[in-house]
C-alpha atoms as a PDB file:
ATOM      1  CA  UNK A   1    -239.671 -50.439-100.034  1.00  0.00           C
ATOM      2  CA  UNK A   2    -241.193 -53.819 -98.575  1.00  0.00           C
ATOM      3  CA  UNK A   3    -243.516 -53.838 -95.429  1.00  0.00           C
ATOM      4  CA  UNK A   4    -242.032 -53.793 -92.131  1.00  0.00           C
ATOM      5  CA  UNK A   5    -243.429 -56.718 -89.639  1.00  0.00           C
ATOM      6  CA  UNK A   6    -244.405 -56.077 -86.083  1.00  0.00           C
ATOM      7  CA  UNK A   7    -241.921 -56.888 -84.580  1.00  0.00           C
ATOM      8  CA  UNK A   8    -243.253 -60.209 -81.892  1.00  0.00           C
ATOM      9  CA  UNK A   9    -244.201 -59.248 -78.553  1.00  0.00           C
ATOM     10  CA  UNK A  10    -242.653 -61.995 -76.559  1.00  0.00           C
ATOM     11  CA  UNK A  11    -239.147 -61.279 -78.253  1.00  0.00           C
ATOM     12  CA  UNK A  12    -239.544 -57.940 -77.778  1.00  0.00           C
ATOM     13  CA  UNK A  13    -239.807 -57.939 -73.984  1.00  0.00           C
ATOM     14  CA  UNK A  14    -237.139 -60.468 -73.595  1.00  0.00           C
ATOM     15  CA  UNK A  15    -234.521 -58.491 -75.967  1.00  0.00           C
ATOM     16  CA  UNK A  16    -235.523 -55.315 -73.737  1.00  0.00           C
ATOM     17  CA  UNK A  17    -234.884 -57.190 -70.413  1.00  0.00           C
ATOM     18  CA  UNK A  18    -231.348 -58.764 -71.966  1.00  0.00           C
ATOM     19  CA  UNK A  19    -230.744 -54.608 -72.272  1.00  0.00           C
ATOM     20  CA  UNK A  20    -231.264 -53.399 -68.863  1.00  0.00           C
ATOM     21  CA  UNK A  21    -229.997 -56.275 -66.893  1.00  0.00           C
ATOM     22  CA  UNK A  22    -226.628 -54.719 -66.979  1.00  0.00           C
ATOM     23  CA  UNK A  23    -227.575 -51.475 -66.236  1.00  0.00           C
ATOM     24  CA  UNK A  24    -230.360 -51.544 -63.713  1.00  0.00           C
ATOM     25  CA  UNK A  25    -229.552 -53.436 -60.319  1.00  0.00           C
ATOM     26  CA  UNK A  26    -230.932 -56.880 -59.326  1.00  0.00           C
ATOM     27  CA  UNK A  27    -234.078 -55.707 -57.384  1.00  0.00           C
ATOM     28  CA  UNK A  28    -235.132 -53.566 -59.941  1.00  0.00           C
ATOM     29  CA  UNK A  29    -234.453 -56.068 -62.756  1.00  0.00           C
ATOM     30  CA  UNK A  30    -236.829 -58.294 -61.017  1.00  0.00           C
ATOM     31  CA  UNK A  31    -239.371 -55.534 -60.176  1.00  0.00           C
ATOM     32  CA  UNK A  32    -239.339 -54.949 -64.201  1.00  0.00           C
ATOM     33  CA  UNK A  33    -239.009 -58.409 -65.082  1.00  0.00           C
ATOM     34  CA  UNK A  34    -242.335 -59.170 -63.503  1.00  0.00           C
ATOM     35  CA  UNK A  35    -244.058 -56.006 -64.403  1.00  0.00           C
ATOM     36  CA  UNK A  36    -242.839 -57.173 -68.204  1.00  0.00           C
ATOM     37  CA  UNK A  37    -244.374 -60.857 -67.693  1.00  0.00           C
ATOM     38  CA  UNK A  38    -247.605 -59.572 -66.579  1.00  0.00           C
ATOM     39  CA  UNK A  39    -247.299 -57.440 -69.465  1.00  0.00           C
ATOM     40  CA  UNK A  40    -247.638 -60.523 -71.717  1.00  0.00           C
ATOM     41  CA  UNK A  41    -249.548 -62.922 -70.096  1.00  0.00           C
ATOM     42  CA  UNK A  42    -252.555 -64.152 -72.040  1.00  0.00           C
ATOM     43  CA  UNK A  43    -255.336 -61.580 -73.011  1.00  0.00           C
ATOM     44  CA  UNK A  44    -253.292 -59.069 -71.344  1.00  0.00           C
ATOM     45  CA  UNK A  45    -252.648 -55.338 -71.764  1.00  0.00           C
ATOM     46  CA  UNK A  46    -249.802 -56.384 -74.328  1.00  0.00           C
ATOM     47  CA  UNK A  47    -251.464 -58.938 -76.314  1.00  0.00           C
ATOM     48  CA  UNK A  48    -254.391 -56.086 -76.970  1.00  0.00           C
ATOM     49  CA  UNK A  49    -251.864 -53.540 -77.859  1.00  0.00           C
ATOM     50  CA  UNK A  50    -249.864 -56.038 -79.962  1.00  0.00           C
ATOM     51  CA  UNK A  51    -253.194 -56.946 -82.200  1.00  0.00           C
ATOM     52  CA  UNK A  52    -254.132 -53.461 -82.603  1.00  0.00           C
ATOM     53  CA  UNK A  53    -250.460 -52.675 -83.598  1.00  0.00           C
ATOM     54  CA  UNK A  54    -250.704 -56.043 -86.189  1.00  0.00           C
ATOM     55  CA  UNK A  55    -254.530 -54.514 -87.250  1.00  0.00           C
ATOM     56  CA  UNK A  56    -252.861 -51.145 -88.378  1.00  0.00           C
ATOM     57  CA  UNK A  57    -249.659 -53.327 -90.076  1.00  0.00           C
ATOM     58  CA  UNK A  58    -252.378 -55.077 -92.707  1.00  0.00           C
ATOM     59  CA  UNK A  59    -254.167 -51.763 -93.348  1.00  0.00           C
ATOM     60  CA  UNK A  60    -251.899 -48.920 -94.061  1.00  0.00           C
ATOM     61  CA  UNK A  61    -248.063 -49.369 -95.874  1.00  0.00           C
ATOM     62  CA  UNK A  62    -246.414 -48.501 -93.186  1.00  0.00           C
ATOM     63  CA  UNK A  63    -247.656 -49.329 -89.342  1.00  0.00           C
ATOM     64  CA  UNK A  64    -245.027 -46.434 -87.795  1.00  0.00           C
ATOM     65  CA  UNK A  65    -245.941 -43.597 -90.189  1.00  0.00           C
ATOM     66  CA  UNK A  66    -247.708 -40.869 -87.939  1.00  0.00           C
ATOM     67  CA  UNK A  67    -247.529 -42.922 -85.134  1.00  0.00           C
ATOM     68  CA  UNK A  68    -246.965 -40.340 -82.285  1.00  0.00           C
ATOM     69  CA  UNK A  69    -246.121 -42.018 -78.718  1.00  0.00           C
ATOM     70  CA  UNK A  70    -245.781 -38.319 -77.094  1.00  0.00           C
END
């Protein structure tokens, strides 16, 4: 079975906001949206987590096996 990619961060937090605009009203849409931009900016929280997440893709076979979230 080939290697799954990380999936990119950027489209990642846009195809999650496309999902809750339509459930989530329009203040908290733009509470999220923001919290989700700072998320990404440059050197940020997600950019860490993203390399670490690409780190663990080009050393094991599969990047989600064992990963526990909870």
């Amino acid at each position: 079975m080939p290697k799954l990619p990380v999936p990119n961060l950027k489209f990642s937090i846009e195809k999650y906001l496309r999902c809750i605009m339509p459930i989530v009203s329009e203040d908290t849409y733009k509470k999220t949206e923001k919290i989700a931009h700072d998320f990404i900016k440059p050197d940020g929280v997600g950019e860490k987590l993203q390399r670490i997440l690409e780190e663990r893709a080009n050393e094991t076979d599969n990047w989600v096996d064992e990963l526990r979230l909870f």
